[in-house]
Protein backbone atom coordinates (compact mmCIF):
# COMPACT_ATOMS: atom_id res chain seq x y z
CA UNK A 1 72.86 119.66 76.83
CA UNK A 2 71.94 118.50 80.22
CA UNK A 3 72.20 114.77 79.17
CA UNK A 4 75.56 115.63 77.90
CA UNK A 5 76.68 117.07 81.03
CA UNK A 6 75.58 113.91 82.74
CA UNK A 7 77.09 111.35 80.82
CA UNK A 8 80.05 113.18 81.03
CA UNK A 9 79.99 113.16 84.77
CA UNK A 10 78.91 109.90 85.39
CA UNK A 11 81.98 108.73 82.87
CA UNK A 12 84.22 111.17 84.78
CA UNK A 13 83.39 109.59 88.35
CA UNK A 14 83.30 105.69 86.82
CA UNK A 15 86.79 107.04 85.44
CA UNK A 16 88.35 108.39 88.60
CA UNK A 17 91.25 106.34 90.51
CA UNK A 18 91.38 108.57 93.42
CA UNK A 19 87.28 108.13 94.10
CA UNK A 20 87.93 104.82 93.82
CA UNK A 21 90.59 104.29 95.88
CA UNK A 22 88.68 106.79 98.62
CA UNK A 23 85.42 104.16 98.54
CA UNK A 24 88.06 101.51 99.47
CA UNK A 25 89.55 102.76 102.18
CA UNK A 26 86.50 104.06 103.38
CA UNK A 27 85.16 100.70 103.44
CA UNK A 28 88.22 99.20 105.31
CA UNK A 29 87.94 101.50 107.98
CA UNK A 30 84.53 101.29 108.41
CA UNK A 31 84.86 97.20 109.13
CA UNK A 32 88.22 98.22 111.40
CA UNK A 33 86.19 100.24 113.36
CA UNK A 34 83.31 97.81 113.52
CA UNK A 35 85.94 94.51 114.29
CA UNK A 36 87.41 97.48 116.84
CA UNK A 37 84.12 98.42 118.84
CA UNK A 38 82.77 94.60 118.98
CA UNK A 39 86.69 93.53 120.01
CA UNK A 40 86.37 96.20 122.87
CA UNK A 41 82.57 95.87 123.66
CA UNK A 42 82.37 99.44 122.77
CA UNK A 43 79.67 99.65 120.15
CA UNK A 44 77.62 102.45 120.25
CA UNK A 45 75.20 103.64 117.91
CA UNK A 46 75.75 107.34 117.84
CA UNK A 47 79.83 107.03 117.03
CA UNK A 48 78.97 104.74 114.34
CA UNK A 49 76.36 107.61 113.24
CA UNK A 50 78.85 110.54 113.60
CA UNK A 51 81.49 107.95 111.69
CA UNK A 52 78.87 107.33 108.51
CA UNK A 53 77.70 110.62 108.11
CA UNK A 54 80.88 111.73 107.65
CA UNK A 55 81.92 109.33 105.49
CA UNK A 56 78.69 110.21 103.14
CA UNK A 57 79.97 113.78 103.52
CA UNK A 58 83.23 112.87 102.35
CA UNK A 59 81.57 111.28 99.24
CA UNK A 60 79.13 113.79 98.39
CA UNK A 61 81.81 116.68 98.69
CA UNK A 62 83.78 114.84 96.05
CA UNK A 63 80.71 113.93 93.70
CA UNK A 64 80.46 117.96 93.97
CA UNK A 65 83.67 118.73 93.58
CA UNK A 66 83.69 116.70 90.25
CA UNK A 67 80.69 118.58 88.98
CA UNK A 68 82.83 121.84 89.40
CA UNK A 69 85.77 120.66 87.98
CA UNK A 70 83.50 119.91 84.86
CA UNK A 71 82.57 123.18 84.65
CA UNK A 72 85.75 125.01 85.49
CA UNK A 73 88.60 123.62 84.76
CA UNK A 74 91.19 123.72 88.03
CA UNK A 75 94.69 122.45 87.91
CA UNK A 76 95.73 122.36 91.54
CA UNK A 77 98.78 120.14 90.87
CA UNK A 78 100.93 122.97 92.35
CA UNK A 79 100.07 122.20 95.74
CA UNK A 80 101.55 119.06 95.55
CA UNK A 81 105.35 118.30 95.87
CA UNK A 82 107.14 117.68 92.59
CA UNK A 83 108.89 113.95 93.66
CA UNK A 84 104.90 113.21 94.51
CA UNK A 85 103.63 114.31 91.85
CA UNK A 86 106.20 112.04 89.36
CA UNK A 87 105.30 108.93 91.69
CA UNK A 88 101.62 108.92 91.07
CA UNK A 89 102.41 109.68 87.40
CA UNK A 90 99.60 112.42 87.09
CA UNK A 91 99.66 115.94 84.74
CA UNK A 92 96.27 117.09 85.84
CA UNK A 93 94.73 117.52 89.31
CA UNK A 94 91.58 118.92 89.78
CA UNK A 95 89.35 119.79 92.94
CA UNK A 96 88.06 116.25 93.14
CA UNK A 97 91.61 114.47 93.39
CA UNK A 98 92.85 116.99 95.45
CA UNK A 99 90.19 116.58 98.31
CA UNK A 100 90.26 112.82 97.56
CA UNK A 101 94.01 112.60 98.22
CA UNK A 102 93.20 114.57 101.28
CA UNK A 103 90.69 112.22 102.23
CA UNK A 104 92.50 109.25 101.57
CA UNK A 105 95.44 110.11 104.10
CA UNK A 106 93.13 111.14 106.58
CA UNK A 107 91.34 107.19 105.96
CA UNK A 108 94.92 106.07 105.64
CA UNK A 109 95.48 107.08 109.30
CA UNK A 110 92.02 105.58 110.85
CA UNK A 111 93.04 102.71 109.07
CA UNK A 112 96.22 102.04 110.84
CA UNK A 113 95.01 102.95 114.41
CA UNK A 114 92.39 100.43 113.96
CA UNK A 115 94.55 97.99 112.92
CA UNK A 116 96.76 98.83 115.91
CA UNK A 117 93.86 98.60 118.87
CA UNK A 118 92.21 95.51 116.66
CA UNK A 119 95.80 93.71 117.51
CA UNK A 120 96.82 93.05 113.48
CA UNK A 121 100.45 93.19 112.70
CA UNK A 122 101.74 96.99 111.93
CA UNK A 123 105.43 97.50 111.78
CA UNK A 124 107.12 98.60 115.13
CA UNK A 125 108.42 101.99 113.56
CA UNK A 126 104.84 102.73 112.09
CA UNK A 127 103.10 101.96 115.03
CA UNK A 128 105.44 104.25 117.30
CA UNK A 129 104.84 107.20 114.45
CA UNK A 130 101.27 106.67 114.37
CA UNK A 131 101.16 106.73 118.69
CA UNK A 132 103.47 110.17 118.24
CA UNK A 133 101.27 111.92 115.38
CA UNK A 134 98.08 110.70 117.94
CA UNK A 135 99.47 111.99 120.83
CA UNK A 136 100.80 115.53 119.08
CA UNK A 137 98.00 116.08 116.54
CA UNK A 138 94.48 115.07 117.99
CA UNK A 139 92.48 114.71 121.06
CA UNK A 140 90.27 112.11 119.89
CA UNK A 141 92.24 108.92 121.47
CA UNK A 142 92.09 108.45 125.47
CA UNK A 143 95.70 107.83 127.22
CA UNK A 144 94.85 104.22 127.97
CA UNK A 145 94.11 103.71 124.18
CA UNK A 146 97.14 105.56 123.34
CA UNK A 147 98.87 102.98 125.92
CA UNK A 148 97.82 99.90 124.24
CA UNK A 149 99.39 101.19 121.18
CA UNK A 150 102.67 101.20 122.42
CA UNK A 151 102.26 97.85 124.25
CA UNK A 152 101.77 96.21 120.80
């Protein structure tokens, strides 16, 4: 029984698009923010710490979350909007997409302020949104980094 249960979970996370598509980003934001500390002569061991470990956590709370949506069976597409929904073409979300959507926005947007301070090309109306939701929504970004932003 136990065997079962693992095969079936290791096919279940080989299986699942929105793990995969969480490693990915994951992995592009964790070069950004490397090609962003050595670009600014910023690097410093415990960010890069704080950064991975919560990047592990990410991963871990999804491997979890699989686990339980093997045993109970969740359908949390409800808390998604309908037009959504229709264009990622899905009839089933359990715990472990869920938090991996979740997860990939929140990636998403690391991504693009990298790319933004790392001086790659980001479209001007992006760019401003992204310097607006920084400004609004967190603390994390100093005004002069917030500055350079806008400069771009």
């Amino acid at each position: 029984m136990k065997i079962e249960f693992l095969q079936v979970f290791i096919n279940a996370m080989a299986g699942n698009t929105f793990f995969r598509i969480l490693m990915v980003v994951i992995a592009a934001d964790t070069v950004l923010g490397v090609l962003r500390a050595i670009k600014f002569r910023q690097f410093n061991s415990s960010v890069g710490i704080d950064g991975a470990i919560r990047k592990v956590a990410m991963l871990a709370s999804a491997v979890a979350l699989m686990a339980a949506d093997l045993l109970i069976h969740v359908n949390l597409i409800a808390f998604v909007p309908e037009n959504y929904v229709q264009a990622i073409g899905i009839q089933k979300l359990g715990m472990c997409e869920f938090f991996c959507l979740l997860f990939i926005l929140y990636e998403c947007l690391s991504v693009l302020k990298n790319m933004v301070l790392c001086g790659l090309p980001v479209p001007k109306k992006l760019r401003s949104w992204l310097k607006e939701f920084l400004e609004n929504m967190t603390t994390e970004m100093p005004e002069e980094e917030l500055d350079k932003i806008e400069q771009k």
